[in-house]
N, C-alpha and C. Protein backbone atom coordinates (compact mmCIF):
# COMPACT_ATOMS: atom_id res chain seq x y z
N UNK A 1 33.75 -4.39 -20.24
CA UNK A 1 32.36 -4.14 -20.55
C UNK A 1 31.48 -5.28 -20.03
N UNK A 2 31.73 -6.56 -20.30
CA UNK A 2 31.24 -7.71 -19.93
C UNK A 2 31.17 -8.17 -18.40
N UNK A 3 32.17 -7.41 -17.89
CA UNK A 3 32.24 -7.14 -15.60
C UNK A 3 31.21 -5.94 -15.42
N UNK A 4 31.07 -5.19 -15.97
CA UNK A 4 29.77 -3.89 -16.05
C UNK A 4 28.34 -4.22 -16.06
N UNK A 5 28.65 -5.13 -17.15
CA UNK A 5 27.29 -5.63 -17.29
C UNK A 5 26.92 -6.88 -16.72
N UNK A 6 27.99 -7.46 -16.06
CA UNK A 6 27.20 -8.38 -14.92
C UNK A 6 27.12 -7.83 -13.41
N UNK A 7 27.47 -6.47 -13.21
CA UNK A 7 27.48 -6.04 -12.24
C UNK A 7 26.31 -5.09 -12.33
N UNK A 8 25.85 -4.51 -13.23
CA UNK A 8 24.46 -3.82 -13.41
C UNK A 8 23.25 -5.12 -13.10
N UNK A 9 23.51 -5.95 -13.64
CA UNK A 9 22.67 -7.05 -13.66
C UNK A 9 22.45 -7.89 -12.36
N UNK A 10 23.47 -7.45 -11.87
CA UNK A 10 23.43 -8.52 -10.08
C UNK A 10 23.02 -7.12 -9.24
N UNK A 11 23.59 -6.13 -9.65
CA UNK A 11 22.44 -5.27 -8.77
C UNK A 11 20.99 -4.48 -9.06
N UNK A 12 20.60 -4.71 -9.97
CA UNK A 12 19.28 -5.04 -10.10
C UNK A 12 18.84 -5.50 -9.52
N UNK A 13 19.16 -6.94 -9.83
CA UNK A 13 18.89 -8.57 -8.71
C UNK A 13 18.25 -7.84 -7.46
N UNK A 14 19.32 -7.22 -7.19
CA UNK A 14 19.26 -6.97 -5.39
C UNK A 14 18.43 -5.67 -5.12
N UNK A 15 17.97 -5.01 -5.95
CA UNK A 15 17.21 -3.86 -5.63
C UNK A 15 15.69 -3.48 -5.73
N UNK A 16 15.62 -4.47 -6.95
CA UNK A 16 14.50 -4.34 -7.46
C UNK A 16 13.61 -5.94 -6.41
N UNK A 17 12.53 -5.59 -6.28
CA UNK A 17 11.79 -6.30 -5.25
C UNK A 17 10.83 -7.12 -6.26
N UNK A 18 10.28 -8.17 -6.02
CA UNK A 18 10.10 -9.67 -6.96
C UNK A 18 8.52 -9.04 -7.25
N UNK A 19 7.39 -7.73 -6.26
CA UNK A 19 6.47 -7.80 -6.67
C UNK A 19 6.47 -6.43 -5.92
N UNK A 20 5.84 -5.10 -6.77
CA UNK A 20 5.63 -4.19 -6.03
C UNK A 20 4.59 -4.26 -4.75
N UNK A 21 4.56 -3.34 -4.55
CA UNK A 21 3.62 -3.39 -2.38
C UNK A 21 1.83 -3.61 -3.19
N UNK A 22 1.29 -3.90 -2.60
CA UNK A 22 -0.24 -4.05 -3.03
C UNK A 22 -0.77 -3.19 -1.83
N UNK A 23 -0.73 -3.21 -1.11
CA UNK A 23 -1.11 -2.08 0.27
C UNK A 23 0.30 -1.08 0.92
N UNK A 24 -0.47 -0.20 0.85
CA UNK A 24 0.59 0.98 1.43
C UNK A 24 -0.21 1.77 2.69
N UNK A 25 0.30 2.36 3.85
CA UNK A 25 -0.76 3.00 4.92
C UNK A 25 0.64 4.62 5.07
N UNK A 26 -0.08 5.61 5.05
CA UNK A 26 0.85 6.90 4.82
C UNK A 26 -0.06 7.81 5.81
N UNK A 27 0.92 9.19 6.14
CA UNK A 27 -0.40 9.83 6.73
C UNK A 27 -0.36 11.22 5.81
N UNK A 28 -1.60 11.69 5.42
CA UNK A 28 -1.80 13.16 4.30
C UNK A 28 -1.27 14.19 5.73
N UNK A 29 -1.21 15.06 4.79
CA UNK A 29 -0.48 16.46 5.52
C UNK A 29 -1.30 16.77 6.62
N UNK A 30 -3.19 16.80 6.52
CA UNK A 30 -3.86 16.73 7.26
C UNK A 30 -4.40 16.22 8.58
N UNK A 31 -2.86 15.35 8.79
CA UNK A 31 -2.87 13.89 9.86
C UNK A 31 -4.10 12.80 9.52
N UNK A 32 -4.68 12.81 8.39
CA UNK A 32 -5.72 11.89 8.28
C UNK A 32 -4.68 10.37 7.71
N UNK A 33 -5.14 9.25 8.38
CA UNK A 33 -4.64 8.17 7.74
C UNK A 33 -4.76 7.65 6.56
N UNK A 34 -4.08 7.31 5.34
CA UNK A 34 -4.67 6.71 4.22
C UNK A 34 -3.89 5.39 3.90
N UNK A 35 -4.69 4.64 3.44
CA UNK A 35 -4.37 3.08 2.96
C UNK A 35 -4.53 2.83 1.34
N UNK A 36 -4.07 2.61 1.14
CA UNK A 36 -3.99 2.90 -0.40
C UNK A 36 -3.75 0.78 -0.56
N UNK A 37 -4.97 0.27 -1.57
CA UNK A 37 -4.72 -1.01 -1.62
C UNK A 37 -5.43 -1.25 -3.39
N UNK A 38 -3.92 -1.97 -4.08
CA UNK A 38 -4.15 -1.96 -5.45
C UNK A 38 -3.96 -3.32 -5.59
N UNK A 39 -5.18 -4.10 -5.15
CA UNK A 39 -5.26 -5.73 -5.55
C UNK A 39 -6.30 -5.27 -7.39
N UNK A 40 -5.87 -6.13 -8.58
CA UNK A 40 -6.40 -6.20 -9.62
C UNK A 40 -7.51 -6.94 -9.74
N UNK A 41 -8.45 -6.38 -10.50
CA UNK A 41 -9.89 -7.48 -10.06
C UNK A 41 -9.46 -8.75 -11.10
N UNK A 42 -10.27 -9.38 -10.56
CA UNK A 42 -10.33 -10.84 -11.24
C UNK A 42 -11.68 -11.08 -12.11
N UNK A 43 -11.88 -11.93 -13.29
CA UNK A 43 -12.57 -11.45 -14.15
C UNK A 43 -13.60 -12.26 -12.79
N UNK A 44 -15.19 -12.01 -13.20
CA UNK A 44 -15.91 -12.63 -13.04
C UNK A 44 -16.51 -12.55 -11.49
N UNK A 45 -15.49 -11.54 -11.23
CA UNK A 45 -16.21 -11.34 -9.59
C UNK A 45 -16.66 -10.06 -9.16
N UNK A 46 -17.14 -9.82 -8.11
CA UNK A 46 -18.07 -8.86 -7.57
C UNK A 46 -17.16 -7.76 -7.39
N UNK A 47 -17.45 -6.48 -7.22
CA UNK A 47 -16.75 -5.79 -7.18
C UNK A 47 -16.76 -5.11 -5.87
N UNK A 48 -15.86 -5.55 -4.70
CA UNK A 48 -16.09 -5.43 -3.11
C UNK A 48 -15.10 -5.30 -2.56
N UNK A 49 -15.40 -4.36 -1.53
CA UNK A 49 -13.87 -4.17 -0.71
C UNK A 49 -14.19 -4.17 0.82
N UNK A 50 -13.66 -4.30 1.61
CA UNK A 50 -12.97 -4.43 3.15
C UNK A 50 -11.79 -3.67 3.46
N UNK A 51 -11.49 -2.82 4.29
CA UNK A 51 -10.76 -1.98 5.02
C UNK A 51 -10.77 -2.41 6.66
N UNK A 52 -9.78 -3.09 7.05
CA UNK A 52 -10.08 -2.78 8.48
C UNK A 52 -8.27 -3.00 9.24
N UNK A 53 -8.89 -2.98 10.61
CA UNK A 53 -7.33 -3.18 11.14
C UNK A 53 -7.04 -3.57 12.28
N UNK A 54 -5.96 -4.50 12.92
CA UNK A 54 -6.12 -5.22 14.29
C UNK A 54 -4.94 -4.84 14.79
N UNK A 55 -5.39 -5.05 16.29
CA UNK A 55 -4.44 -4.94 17.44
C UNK A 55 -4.17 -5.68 18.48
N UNK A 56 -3.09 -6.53 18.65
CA UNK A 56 -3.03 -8.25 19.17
C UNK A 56 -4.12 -8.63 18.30
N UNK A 57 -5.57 -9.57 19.37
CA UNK A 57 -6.42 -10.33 18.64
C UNK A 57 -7.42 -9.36 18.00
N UNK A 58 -8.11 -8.55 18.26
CA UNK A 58 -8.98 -7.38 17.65
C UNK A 58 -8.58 -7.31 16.54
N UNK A 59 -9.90 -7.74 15.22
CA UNK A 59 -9.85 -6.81 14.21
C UNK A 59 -10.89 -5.92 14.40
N UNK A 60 -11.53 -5.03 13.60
CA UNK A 60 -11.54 -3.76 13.58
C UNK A 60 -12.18 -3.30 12.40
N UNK A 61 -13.47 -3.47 11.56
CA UNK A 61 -14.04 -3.60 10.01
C UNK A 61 -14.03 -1.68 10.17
N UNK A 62 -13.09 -1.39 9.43
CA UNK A 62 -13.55 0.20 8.62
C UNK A 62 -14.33 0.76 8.26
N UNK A 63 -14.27 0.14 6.50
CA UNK A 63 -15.23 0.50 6.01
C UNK A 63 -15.35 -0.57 5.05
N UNK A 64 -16.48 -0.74 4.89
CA UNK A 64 -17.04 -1.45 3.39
C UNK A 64 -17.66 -1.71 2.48
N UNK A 65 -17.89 -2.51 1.53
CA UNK A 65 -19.23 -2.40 0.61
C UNK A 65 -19.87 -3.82 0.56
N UNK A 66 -19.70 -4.61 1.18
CA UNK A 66 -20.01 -5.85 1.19
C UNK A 66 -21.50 -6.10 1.76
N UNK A 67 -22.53 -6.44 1.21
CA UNK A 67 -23.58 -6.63 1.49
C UNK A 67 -23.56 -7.63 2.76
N UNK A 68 -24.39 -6.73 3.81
CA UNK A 68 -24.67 -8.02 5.44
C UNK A 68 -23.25 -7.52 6.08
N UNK A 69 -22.44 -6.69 5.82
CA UNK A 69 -21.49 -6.60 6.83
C UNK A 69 -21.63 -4.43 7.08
N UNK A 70 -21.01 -4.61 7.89
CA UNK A 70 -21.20 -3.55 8.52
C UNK A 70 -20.05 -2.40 9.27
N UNK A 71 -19.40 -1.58 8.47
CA UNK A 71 -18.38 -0.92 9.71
C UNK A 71 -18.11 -0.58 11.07
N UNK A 72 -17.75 -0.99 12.11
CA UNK A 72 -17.97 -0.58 12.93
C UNK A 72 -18.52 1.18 13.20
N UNK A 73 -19.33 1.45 14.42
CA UNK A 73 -20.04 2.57 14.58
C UNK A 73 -18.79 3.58 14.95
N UNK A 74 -17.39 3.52 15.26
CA UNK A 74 -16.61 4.72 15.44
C UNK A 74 -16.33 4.94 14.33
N UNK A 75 -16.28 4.35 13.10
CA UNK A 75 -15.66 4.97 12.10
C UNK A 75 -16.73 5.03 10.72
N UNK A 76 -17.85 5.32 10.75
CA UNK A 76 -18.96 5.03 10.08
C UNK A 76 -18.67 6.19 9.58
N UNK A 77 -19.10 7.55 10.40
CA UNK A 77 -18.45 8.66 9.93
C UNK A 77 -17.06 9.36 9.37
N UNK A 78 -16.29 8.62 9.66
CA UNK A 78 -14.87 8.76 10.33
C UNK A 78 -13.78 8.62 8.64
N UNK A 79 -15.03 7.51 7.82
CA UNK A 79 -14.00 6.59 6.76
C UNK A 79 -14.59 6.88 5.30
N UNK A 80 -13.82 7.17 4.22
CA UNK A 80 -14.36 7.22 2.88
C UNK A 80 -13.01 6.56 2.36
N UNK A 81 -13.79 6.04 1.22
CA UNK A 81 -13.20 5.23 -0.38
C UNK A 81 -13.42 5.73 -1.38
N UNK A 82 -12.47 6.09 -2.12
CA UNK A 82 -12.11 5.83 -3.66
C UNK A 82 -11.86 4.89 -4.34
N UNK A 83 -12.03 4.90 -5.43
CA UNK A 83 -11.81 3.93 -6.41
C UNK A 83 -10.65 4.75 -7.19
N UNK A 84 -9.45 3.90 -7.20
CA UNK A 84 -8.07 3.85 -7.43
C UNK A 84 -7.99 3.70 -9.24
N UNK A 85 -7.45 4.39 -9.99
CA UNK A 85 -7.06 3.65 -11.47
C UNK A 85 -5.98 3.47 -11.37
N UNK A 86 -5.07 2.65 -12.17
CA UNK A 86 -6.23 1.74 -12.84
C UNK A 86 -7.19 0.33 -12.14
N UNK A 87 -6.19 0.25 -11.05
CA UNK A 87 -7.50 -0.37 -10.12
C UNK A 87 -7.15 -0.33 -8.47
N UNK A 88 -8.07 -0.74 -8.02
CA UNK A 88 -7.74 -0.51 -6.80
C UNK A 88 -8.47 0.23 -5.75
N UNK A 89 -8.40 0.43 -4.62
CA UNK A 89 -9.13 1.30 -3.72
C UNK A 89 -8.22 2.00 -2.53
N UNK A 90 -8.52 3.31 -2.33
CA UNK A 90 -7.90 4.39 -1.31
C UNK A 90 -8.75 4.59 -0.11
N UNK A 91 -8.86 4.35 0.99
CA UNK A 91 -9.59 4.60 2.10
C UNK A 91 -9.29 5.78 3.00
N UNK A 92 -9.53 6.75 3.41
CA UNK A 92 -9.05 7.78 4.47
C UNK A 92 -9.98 7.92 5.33
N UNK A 93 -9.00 7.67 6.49
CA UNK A 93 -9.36 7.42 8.37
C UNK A 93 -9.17 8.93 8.64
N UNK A 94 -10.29 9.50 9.21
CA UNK A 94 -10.40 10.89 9.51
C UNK A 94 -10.04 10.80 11.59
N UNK A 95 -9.52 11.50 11.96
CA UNK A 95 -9.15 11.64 13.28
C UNK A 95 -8.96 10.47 14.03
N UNK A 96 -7.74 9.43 13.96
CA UNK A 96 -7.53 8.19 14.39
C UNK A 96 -6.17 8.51 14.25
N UNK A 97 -5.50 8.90 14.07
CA UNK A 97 -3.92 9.02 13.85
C UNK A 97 -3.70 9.47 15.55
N UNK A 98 -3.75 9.46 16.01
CA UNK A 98 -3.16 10.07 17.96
C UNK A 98 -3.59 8.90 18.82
N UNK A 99 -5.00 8.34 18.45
CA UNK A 99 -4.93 6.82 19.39
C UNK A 99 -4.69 5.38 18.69
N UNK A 100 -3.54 5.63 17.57
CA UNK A 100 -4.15 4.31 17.11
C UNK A 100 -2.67 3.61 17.93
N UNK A 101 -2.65 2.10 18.37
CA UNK A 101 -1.92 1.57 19.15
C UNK A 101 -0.71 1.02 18.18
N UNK A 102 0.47 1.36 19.12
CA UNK A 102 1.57 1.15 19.11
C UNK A 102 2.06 0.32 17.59
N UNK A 103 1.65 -1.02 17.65
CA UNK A 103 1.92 -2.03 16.52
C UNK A 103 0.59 -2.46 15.52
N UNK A 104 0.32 -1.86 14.39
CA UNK A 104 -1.47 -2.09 14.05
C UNK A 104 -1.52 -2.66 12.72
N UNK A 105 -1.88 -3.96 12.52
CA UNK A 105 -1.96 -4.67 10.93
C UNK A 105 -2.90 -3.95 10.10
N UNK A 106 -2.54 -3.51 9.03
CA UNK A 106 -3.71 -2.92 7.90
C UNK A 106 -3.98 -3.48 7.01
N UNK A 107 -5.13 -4.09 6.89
CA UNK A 107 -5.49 -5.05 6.10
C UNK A 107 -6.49 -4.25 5.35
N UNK A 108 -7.18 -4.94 3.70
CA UNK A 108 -7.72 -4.61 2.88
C UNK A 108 -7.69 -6.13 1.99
N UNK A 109 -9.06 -6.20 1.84
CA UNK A 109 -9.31 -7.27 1.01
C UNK A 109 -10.68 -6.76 -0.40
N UNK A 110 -10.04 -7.23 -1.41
CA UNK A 110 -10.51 -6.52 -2.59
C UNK A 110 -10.76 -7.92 -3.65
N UNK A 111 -12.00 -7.91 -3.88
CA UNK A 111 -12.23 -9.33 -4.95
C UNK A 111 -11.87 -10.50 -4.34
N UNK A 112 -12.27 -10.70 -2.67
CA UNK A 112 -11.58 -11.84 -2.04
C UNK A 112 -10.10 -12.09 -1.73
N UNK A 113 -9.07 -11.12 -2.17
CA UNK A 113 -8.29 -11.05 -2.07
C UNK A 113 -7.81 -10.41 -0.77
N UNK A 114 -6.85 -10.89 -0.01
CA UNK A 114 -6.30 -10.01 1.18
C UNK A 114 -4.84 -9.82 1.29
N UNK A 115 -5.02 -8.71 1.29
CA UNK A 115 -3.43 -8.42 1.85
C UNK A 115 -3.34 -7.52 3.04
N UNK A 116 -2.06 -7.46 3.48
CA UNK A 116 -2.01 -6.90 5.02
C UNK A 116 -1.00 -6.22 5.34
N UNK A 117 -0.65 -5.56 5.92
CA UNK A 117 0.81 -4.93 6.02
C UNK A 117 1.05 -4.44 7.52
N UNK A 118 2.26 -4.84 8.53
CA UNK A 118 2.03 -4.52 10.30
C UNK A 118 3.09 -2.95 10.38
N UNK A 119 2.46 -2.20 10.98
CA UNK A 119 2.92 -0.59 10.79
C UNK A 119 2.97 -0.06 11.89
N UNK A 120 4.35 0.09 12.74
CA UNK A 120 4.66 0.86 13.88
C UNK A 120 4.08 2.34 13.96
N UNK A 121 3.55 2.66 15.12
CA UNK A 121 2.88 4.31 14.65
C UNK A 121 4.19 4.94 14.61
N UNK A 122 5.29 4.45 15.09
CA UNK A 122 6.14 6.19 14.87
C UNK A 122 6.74 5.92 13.55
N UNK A 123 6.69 4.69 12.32
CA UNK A 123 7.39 4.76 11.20
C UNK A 123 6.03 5.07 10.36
N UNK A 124 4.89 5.43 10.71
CA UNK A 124 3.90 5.77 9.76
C UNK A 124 5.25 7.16 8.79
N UNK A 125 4.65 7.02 7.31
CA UNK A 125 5.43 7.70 6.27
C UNK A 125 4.79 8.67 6.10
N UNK A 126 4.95 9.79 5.80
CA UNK A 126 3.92 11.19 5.21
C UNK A 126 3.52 10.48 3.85
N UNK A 127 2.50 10.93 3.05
CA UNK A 127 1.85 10.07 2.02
C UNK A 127 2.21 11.53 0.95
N UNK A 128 3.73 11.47 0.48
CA UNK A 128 4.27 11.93 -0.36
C UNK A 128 4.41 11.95 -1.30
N UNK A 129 3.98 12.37 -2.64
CA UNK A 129 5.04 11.92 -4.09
C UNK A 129 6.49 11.05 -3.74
N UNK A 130 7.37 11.82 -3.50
CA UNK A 130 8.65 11.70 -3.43
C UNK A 130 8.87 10.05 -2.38
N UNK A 131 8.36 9.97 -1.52
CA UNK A 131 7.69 8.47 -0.87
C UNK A 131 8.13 7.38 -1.09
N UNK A 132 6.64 8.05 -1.75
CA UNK A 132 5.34 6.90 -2.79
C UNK A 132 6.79 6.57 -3.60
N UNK A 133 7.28 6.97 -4.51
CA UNK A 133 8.54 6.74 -5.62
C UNK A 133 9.01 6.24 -5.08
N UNK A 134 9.61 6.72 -4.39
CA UNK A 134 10.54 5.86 -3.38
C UNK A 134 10.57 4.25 -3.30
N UNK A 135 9.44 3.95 -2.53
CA UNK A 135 9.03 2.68 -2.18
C UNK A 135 8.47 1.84 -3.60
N UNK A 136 8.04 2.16 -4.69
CA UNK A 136 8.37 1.85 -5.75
C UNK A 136 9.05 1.16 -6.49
N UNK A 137 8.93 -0.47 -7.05
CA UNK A 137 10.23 -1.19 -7.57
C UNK A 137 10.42 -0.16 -8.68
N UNK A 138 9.47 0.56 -9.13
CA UNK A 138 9.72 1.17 -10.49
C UNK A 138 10.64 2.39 -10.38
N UNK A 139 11.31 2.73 -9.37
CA UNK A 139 12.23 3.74 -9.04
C UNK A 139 13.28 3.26 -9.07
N UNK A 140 13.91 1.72 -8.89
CA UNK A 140 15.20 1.68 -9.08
C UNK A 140 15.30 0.97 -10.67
N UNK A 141 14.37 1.14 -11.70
CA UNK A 141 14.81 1.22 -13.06
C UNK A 141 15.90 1.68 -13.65
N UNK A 142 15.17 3.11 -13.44
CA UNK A 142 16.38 4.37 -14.34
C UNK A 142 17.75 3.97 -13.47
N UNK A 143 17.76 4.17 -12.51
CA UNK A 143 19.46 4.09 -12.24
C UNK A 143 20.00 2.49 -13.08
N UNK A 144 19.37 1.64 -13.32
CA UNK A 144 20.23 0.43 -13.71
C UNK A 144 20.22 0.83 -15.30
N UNK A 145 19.00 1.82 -16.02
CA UNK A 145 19.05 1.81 -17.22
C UNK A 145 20.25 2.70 -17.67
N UNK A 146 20.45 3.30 -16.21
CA UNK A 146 21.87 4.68 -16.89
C UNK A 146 22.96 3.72 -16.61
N UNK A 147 23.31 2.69 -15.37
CA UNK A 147 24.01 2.12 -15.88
C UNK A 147 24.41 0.79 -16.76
N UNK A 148 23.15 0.68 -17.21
CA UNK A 148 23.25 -0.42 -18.52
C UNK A 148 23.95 0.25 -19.64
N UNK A 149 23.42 1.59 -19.91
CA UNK A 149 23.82 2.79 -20.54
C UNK A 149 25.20 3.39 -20.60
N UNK A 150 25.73 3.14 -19.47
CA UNK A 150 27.20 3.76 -19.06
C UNK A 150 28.13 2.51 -20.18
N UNK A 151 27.42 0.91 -19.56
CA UNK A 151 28.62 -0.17 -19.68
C UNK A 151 28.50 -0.29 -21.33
N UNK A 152 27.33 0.59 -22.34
CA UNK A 152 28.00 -0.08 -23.77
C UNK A 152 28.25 1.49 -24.76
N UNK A 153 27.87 2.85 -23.69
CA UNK A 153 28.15 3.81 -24.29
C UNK A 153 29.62 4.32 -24.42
């Protein structure tokens, strides 16, 4: 029982990832691109976001809400945001999925915060339930809880 349960416990270790993803980039059934970015606000600050994305040196401003900045004019039309619960923001790139280049960083900065993520176009993911779980530290729970479950039932 006591080899069970250090073997549930060391593979945990190894499965479960130290901080779930804060940015995710998927494509909807529609071929529209979506970026999905769940930075938590911080007390006391503005409530602002940035969407954009580079290729080599080029970045590339999406969309935003930041007073004095400005999206670029191809995607003015092109880009909408949601507001994510419990926090967070969803952006969808309307007809950009066929030219976007080869290797492309997706960045999103939320409350000053940035994060980034570099996304080959042919491993773009369909923006799935089944995915989304997937990529999820919170998906490899249950299997360690059934076998935490196995080693004292």
């Amino acid at each position: 029982m006591l080899t069970s349960l250090f073997l549930c416990g060391a593979l945990g270790v190894l499965v479960i990832p130290a901080r779930s993803e804060l940015i995710s980039v998927c494509l909807e059934e529609d071929n529209d691109l979506r970026v999905d970015c769940r930075i938590e606000p911080k007390p006391n600050k503005i409530n602002s976001y940035e969407f954009s994305w580079s290729s080599g040196t080029k970045e590339s401003l999406i969309n935003t809400n930041v007073s004095g900045s400005a999206a670029e004019a191809q995607f003015r039309d092109k880009s909408e945001v949601v507001e994510l619960e419990p926090h967070g923001y969803r952006m969808t790139l309307k007809g950009f999925t066929e030219t976007l280049p080869h290797n492309t960083t997706y960045m999103c900065k939320i409350f000053g915060q940035v994060e980034s993520v570099l996304v080959e176009k042919e491993k773009l993911e369909p923006c799935s339930a089944v995915s989304l779980f997937l990529k999820s530290s919170w998906s490899w729970i249950v299997p360690l809880l059934i076998c935490l479950y196995r080693a004292y039932c």
